[in-house]
Protein backbone atom coordinates (compact mmCIF):
# COMPACT_ATOMS: atom_id res chain seq x y z
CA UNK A 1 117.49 -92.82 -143.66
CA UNK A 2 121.35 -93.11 -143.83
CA UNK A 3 121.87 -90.55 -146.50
CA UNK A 4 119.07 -87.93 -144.49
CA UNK A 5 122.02 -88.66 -141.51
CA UNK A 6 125.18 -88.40 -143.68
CA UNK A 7 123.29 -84.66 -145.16
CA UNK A 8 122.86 -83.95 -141.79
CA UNK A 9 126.51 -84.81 -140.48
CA UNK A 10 127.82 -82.95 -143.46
CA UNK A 11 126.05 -79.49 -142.18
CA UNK A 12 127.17 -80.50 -138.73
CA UNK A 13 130.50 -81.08 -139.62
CA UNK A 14 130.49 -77.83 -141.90
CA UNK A 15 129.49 -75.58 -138.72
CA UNK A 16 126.38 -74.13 -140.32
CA UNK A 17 123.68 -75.58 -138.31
CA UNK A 18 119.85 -75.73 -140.36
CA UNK A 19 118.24 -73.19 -138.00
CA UNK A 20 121.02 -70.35 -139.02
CA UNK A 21 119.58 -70.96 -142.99
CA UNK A 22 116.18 -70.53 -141.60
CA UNK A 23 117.36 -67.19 -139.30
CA UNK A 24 118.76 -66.00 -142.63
CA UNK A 25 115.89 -66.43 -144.89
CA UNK A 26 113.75 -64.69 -141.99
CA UNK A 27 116.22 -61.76 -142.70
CA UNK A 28 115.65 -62.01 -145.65
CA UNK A 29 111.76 -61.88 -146.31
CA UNK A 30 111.89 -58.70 -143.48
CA UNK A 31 114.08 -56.77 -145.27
CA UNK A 32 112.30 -57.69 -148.48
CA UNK A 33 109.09 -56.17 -146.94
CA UNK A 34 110.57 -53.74 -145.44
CA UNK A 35 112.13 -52.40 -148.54
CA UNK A 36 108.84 -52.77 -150.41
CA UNK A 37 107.17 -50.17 -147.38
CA UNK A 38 109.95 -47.78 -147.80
CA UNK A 39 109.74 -47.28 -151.39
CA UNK A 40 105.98 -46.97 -151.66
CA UNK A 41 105.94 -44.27 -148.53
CA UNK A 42 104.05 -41.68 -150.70
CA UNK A 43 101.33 -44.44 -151.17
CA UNK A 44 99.27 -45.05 -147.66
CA UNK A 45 97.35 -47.85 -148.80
CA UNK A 46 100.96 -49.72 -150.08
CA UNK A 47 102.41 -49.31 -146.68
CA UNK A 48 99.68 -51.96 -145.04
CA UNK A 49 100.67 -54.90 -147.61
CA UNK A 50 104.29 -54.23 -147.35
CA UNK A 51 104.30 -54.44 -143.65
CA UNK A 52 102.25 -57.17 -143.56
CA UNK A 53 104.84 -59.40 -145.50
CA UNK A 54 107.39 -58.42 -143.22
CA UNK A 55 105.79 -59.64 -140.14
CA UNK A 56 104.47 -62.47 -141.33
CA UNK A 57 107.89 -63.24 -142.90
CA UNK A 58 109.29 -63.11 -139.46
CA UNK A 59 106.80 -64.75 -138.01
CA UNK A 60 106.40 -68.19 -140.07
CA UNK A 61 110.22 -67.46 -140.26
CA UNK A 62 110.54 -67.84 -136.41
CA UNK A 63 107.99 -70.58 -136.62
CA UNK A 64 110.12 -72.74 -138.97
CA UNK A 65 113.10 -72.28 -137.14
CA UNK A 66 111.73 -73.46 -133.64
CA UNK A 67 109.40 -75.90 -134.42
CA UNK A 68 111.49 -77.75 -137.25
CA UNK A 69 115.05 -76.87 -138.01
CA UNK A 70 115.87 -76.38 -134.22
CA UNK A 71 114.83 -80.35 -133.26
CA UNK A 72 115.98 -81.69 -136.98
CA UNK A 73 119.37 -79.94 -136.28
CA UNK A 74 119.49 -81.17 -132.39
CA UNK A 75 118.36 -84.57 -133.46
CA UNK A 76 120.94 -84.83 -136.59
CA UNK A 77 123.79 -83.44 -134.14
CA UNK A 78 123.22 -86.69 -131.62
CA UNK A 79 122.87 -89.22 -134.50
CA UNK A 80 126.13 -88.01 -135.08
CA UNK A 81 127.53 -88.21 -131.09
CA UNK A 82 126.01 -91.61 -131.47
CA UNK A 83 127.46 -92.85 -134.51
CA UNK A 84 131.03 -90.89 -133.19
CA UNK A 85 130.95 -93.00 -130.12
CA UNK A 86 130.23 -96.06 -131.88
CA UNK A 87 132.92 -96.08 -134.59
CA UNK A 88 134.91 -95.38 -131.35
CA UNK A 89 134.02 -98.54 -129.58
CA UNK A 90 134.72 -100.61 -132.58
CA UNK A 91 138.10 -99.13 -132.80
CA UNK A 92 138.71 -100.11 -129.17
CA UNK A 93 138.10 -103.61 -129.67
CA UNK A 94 139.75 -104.12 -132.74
CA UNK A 95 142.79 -102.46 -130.98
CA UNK A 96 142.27 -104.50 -128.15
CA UNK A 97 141.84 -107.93 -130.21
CA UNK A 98 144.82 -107.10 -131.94
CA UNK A 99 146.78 -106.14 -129.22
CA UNK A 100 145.99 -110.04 -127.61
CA UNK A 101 144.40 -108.22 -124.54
CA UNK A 102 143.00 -110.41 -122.25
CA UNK A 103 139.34 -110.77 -123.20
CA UNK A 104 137.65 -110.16 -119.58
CA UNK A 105 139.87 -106.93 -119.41
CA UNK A 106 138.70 -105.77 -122.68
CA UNK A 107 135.33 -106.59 -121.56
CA UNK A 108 135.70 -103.99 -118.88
CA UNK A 109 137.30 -101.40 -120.74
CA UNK A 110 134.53 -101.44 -123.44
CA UNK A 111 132.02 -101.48 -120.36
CA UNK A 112 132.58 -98.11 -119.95
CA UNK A 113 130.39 -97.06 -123.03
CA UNK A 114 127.82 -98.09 -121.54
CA UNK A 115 125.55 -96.54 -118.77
CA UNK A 116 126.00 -97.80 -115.32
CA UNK A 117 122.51 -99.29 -114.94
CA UNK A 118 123.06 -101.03 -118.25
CA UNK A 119 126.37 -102.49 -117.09
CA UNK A 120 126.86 -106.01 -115.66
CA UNK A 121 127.06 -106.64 -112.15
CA UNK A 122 130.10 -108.47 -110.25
CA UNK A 123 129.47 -112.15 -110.97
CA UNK A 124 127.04 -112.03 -113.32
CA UNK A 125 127.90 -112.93 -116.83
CA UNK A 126 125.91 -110.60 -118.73
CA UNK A 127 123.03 -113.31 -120.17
């Protein structure tokens, strides 16, 4: 599972997101049918087949892109949010342990991570 996340960060860090692979192979395949129609145009029956490959080419193309490589690239890019804001909060503390900051004011500085309806209330001492 790590190494499917540290692929994934790689693309995400590399600015080519998975779905633009899958837009170019749809390219690709069309233009590969396309070409195939063109250069049988003398030939009626030819024309059918080549066409055909284009579409569908596009199509499971299109299909790929949305139903897979669209989520797995959304899903990858907030592993990574999550794993950036982690490595963040760890950081903090460290800093603030080293620092010799008072441990109920470093409580409430790494408090903000968290959501507000996750967050201890006034008094209460988080147990």
């Amino acid at each position: 599972m790590a190494s499917g996340i540290v692929a994934g960060l790689v693309i995400i860090k590399l600015g080519f997101p998975i779905w633009l692979a899958v837009l170019t192979g749809i390219l690709t395949g069309t233009l590969i049918g396309l070409v195939q129609m063109l250069a049988n145009m003398s030939d009626p029956a030819s024309i059918g087949p080549a066409m055909a490959v284009a579409l569908l080419t596009t199509l499971y193309g299109a299909i790929i892109a949305n139903v897979f490589a669209q989520p797995l690239s959304d899903k990858l890019a907030r592993a990574s949010q999550l794993e950036k804001t982690n490595k963040s909060l760890i950081l903090e503390t460290i800093s603030g342990i080293q620092e010799g900051m008072n441990p109920r004011v470093l409580e409430q500085m790494l408090a903000s991570y968290l959501p507000s309806n996750k967050r201890a209330k006034d008094g209460d001492d988080g147990q």
